[in-house]
Protein backbone atom coordinates (compact mmCIF):
# COMPACT_ATOMS: atom_id res chain seq x y z
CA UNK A 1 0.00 0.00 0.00
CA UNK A 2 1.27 3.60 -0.93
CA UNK A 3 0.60 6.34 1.57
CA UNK A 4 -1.26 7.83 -0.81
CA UNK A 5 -3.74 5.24 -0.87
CA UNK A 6 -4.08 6.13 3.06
CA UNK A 7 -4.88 9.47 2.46
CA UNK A 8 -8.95 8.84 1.59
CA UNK A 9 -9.30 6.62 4.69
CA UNK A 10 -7.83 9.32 7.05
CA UNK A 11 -10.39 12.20 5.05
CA UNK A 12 -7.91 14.36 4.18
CA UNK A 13 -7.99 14.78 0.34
CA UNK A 14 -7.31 16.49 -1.75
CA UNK A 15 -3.87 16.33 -0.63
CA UNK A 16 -0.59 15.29 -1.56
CA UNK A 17 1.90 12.89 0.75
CA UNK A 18 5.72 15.02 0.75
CA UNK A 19 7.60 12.24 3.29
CA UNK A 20 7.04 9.42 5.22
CA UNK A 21 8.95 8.97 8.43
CA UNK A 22 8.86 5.98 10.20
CA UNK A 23 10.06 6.08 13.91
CA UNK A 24 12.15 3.46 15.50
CA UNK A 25 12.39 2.48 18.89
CA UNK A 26 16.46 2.75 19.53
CA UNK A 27 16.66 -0.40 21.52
CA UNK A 28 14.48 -2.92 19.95
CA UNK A 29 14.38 -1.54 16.36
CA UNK A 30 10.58 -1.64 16.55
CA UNK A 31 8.22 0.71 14.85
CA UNK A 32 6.85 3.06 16.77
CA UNK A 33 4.66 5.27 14.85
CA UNK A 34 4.96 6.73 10.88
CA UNK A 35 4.42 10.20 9.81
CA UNK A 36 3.08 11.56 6.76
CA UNK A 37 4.39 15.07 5.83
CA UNK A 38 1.32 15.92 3.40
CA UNK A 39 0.75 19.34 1.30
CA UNK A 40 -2.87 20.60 0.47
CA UNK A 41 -3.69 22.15 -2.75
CA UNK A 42 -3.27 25.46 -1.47
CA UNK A 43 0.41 24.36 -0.49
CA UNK A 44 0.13 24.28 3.31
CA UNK A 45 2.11 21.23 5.02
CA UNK A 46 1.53 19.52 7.85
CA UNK A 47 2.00 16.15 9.73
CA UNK A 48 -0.26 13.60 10.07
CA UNK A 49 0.10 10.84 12.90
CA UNK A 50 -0.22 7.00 12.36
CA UNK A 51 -0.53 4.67 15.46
């Protein structure tokens, strides 16, 4: 699945995905939680959280 695809099923279109970060736990190289840097149409950014 591309984080694109995501984007729908979070309700945050029209948008467009800049980055996705993926955090790791430093001791157990575990993921912890992913963020998508995403830009609107009108070419605001901002992060969005996945859990």
């Amino acid at each position: 699945m591309r984080a694109t695809d995501l984007l729908p099923l979070l309700g945050i279109l029209p948008a467009e995905v800049v980055e996705v970060v993926v955090r790791e736990l430093p001791t157990a190289k575990r993921a912890l939680d992913t963020l998508l840097r995403v830009r609107s149409p009108q070419g605001q950014e901002y992060l969005h959280l996945l859990e």
